[in-house]
C-alpha atoms as a PDB file:
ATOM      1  CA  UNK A   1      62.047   0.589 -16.260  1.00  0.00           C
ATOM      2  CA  UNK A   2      58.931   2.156 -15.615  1.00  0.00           C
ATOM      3  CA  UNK A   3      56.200   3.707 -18.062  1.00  0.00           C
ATOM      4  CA  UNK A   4      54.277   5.519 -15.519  1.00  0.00           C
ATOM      5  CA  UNK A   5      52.527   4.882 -12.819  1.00  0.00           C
ATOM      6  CA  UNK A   6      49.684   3.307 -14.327  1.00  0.00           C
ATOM      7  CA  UNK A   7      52.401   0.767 -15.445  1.00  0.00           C
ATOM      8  CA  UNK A   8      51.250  -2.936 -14.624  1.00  0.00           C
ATOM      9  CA  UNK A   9      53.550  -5.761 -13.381  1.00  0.00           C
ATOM     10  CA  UNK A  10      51.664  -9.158 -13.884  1.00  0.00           C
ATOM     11  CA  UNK A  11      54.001 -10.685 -11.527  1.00  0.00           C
ATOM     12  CA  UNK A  12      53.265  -8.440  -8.497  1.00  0.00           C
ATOM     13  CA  UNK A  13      49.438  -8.411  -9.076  1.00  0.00           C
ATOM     14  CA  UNK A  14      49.993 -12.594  -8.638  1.00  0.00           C
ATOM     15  CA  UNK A  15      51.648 -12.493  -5.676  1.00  0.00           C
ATOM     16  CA  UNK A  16      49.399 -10.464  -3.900  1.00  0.00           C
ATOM     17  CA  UNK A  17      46.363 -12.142  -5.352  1.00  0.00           C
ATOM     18  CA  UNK A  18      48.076 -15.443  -3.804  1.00  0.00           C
ATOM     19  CA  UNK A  19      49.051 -13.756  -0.631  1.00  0.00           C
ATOM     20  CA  UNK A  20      44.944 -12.011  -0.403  1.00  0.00           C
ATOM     21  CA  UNK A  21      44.122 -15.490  -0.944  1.00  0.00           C
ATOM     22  CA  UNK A  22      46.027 -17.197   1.711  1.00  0.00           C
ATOM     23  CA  UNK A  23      45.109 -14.659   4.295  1.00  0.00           C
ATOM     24  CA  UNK A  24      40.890 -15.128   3.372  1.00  0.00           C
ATOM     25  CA  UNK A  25      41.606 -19.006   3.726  1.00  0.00           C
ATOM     26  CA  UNK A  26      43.647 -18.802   6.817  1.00  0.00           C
ATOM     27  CA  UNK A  27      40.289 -16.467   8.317  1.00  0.00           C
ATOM     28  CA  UNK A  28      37.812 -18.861   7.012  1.00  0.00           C
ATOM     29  CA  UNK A  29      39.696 -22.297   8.454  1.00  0.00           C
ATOM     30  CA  UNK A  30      39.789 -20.618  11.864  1.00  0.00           C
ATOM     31  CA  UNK A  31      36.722 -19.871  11.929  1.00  0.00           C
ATOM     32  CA  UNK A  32      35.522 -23.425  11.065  1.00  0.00           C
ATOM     33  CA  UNK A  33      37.616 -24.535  14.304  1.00  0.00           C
ATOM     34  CA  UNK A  34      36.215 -22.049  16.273  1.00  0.00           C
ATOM     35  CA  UNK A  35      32.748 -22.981  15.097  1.00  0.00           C
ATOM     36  CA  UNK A  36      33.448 -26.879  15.766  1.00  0.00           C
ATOM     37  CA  UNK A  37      35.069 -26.218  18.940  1.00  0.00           C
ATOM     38  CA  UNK A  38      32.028 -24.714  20.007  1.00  0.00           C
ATOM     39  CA  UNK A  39      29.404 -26.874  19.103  1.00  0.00           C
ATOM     40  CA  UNK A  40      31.275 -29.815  21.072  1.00  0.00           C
ATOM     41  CA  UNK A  41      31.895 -27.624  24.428  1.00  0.00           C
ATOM     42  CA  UNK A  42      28.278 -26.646  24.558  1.00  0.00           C
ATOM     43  CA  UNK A  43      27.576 -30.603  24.839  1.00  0.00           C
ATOM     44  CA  UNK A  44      29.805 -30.691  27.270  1.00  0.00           C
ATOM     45  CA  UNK A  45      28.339 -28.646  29.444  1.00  0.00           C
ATOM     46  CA  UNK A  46      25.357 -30.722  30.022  1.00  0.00           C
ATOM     47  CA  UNK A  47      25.513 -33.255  32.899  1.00  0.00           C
ATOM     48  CA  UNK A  48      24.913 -36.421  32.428  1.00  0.00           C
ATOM     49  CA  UNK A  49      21.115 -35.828  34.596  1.00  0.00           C
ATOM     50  CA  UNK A  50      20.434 -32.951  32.101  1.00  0.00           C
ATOM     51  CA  UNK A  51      20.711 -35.040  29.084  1.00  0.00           C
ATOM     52  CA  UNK A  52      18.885 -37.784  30.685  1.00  0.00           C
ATOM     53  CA  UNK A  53      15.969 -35.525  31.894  1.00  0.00           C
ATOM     54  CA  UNK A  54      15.676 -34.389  27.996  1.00  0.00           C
ATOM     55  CA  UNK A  55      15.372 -38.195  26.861  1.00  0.00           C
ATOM     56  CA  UNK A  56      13.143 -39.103  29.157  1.00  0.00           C
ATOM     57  CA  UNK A  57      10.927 -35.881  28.291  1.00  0.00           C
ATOM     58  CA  UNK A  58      11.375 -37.165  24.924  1.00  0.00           C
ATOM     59  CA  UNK A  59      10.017 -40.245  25.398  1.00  0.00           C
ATOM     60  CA  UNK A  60       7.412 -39.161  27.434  1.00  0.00           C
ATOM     61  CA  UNK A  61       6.004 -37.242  24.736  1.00  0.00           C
ATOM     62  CA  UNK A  62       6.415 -39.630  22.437  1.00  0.00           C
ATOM     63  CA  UNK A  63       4.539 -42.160  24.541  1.00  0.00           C
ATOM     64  CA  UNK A  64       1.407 -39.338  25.199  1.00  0.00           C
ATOM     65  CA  UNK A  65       1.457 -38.917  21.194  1.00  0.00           C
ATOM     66  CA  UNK A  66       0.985 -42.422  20.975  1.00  0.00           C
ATOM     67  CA  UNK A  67      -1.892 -43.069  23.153  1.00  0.00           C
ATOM     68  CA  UNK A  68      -3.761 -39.847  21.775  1.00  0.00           C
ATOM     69  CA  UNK A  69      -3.109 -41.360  18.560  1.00  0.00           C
ATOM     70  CA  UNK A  70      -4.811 -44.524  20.154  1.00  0.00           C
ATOM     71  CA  UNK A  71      -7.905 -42.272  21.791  1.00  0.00           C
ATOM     72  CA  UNK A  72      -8.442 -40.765  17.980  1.00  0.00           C
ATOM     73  CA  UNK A  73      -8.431 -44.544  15.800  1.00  0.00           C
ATOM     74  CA  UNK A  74     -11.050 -45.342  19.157  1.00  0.00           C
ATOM     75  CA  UNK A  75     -13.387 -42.479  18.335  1.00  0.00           C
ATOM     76  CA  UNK A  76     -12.995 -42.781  15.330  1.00  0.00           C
ATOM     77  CA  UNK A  77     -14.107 -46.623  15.286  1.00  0.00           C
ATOM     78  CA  UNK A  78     -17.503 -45.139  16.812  1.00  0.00           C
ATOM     79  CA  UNK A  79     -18.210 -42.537  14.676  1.00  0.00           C
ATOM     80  CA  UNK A  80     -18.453 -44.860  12.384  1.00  0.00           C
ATOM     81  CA  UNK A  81     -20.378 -47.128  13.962  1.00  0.00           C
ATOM     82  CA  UNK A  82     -22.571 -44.689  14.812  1.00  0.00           C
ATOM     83  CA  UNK A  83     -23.043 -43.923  10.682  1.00  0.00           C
ATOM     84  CA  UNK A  84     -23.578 -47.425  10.018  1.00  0.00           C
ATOM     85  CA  UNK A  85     -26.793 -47.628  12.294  1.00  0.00           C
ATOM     86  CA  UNK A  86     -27.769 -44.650  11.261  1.00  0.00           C
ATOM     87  CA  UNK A  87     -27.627 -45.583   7.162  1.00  0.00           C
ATOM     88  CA  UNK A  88     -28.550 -49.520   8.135  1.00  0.00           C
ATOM     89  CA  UNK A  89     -31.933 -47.369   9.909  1.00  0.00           C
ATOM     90  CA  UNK A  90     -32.812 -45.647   6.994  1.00  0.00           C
ATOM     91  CA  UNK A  91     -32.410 -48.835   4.974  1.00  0.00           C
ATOM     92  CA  UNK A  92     -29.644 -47.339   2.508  1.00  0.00           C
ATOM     93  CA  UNK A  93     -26.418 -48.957   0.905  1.00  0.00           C
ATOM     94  CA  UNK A  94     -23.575 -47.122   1.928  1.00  0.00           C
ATOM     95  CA  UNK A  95     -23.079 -48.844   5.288  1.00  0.00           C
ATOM     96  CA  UNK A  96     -19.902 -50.247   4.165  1.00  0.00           C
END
């Protein structure tokens, strides 16, 4: 028995909530896979040579970074130096 057409059936407004539900899931878990399926195949595509070219690039910079680091602490060292004769000259205290 209906009372019009703004009549509302709980029952029916659940079912299609569930079913709306189901079908935005369904979307998003497919696109997860999709997503994860991609991310592995583009690793596949590199060669083995391609990934090793990138580590040793890699540690190449790394190892440049390290002996600039090394050049800096050397300068550095004779800056200081330098400042110590320099306030040890004029006879003050803050050579340390």
């Amino acid at each position: 028995m209906s009372k019009g057409h703004t009549d509302f059936n709980p029952n029916s407004f659940a079912c299609g909530a569930l079913g709306g539900a189901c079908m935005l899931a369904s979307a998003l878990g497919a696109g997860l896979r999709n997503a994860a399926s991609q991310r592995a195949s583009r690793w596949e595509a590199f060669r083995r040579a391609e990934l090793e070219a990138i580590l040793e690039l890699t540690e190449f910079k790394l190892e440049r970074a390290g002996r600039e680091v090394e050049e800096l602490r050397l300068e550095q060292a004779k800056h200081q130096a330098a400042r110590r004769r320099v306030l040890i000259g004029r006879g003050g205290n803050e050579a340390a």
